[in-house]
Protein backbone atom coordinates (compact mmCIF):
# COMPACT_ATOMS: atom_id res chain seq x y z
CA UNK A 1 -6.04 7.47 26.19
CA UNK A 2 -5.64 4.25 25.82
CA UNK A 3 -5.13 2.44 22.33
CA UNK A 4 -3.15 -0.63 23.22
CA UNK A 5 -3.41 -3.47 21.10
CA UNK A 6 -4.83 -1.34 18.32
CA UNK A 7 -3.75 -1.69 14.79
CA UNK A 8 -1.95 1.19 13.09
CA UNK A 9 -0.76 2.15 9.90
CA UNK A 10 2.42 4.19 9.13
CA UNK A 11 1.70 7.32 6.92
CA UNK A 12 5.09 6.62 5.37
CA UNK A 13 5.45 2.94 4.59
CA UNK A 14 1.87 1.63 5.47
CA UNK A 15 3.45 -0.89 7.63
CA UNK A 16 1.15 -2.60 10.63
CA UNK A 17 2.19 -1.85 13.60
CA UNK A 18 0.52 -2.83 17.06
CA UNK A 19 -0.30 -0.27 20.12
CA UNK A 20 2.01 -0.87 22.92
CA UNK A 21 2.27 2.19 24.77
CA UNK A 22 -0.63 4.26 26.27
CA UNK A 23 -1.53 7.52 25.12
CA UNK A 24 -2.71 8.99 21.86
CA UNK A 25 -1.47 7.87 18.49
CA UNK A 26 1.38 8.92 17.30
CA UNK A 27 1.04 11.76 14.22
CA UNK A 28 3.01 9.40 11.62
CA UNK A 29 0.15 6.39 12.37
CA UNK A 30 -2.89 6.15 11.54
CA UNK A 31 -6.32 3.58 12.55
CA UNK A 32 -7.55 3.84 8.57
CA UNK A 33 -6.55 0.58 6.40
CA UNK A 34 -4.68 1.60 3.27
CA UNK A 35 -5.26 -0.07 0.06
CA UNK A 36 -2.39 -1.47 -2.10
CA UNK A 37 -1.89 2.09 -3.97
CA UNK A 38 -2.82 4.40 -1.47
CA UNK A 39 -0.38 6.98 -0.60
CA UNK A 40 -1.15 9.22 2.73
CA UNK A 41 -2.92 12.89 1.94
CA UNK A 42 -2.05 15.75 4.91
CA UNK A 43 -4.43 17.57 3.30
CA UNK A 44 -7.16 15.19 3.46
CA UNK A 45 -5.90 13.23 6.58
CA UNK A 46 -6.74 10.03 4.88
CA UNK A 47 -5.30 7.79 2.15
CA UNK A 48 -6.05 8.58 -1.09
CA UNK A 49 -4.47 6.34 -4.57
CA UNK A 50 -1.90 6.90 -6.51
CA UNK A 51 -2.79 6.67 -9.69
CA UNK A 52 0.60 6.49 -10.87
CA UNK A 53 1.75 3.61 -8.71
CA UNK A 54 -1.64 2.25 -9.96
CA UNK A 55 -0.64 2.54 -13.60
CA UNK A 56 2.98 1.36 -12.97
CA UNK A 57 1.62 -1.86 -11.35
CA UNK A 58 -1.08 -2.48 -13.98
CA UNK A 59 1.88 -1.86 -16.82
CA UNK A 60 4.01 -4.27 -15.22
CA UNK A 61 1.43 -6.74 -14.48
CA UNK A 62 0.98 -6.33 -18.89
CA UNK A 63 5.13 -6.49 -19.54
CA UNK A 64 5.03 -10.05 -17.32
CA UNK A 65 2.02 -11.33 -18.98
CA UNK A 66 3.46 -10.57 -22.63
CA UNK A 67 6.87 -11.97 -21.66
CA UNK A 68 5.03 -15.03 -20.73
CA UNK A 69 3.34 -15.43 -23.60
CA UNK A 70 6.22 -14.71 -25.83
CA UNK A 71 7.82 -17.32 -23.69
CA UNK A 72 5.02 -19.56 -24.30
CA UNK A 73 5.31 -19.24 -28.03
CA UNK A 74 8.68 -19.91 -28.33
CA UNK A 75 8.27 -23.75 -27.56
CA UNK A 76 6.34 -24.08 -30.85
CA UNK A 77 8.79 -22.16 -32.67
């Protein structure tokens, strides 16, 4: 089999990797494109999201914008 070149995705990290060796693809890769808060499901051998990441990011993305704006008001204090 021959997948050189290909573009894989660690099950672990979701880093890109390229193909350079012949032969199947190795168990810990994967040819599906994960999404920013996909996590890798043995179960369903494909990602799936993490909804917890997904709220993490979305409350931190809320802290940073409230900061801001306290930051923001502070000038015309």
């Amino acid at each position: 089999e021959d997948n050189r070149n290909k573009t894989v995705y660690s099950k672990e990290t979701k880093q890109e990797l390229k193909v350079d060796y012949l032969g199947k693809i190795k168990d810990e890769h994967t040819l599906l494109v994960p999404k920013q808060f996909d996590k890798w499901s043995e179960d369903t051998q494909s990602w799936i999201e993490d909804e917890a990441l997904k709220r993490e990011f979305e409350n931190q993305e809320k802290l940073q914008e409230i900061n801001s704006l306290k930051e923001y008001l502070k000038e015309f204090s």
